[in-house]
Protein backbone atom coordinates (compact mmCIF):
# COMPACT_ATOMS: atom_id res chain seq x y z
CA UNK A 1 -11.85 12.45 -96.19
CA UNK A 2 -11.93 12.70 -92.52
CA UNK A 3 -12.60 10.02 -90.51
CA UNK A 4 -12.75 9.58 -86.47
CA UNK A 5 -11.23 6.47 -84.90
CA UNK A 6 -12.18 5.29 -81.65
CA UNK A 7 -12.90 2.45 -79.53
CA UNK A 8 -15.32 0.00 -80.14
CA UNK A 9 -16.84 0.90 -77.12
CA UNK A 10 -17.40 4.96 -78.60
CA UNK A 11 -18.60 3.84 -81.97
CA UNK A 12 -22.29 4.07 -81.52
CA UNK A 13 -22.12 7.21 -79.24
CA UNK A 14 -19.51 9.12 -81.24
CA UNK A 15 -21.51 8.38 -85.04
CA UNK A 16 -25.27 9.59 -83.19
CA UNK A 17 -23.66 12.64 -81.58
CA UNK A 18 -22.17 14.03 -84.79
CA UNK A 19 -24.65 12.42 -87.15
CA UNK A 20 -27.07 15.48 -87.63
CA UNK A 21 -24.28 18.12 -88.17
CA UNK A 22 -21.84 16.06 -89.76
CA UNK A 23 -23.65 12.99 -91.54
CA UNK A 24 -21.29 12.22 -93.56
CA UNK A 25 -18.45 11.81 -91.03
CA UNK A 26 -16.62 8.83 -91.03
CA UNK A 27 -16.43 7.10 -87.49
CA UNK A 28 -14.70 3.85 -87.57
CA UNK A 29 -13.52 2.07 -84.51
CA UNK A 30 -9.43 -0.24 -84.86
CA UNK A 31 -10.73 -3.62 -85.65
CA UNK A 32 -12.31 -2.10 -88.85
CA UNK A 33 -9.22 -0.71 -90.17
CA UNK A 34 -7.63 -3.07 -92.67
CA UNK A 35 -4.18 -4.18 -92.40
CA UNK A 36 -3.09 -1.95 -96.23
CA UNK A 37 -4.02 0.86 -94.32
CA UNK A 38 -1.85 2.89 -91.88
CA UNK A 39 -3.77 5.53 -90.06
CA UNK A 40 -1.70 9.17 -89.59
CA UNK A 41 -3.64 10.78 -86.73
CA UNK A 42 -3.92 15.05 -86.87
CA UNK A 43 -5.29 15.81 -83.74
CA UNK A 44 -7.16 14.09 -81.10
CA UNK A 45 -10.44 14.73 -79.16
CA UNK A 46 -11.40 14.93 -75.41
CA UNK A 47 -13.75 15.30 -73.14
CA UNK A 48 -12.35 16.55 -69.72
CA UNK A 49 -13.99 16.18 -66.79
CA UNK A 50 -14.97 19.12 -64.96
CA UNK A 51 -15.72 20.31 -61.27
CA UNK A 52 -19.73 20.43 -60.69
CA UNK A 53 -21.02 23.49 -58.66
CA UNK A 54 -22.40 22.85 -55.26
């Protein structure tokens, strides 16, 4: 099952924003992880910033 770890912070955002297409993503922040469990990250996501128009 995939699952997205992020910050504490990102939680909230991250689990609305993907909720309608993906509802059954699991978003987890690092203090949730339990210690038996060792993560193996795939890939990672961004969000650049990028020059406005003027």
């Amino acid at each position: 099952m995939p699952v997205v770890l992020c910050s504490e912070q990102a939680r909230f955002l991250v689990k609305n924003s993907t909720d309608r297409e993906l509802p059954d993503l699991a978003v987890i922040s690092v203090p949730e992880i339990v210690s038996e469990v060792i993560p193996e990250a795939v890939g990672m996501i961004r969000i650049e910033d990028t020059p406005t128009e003027q």
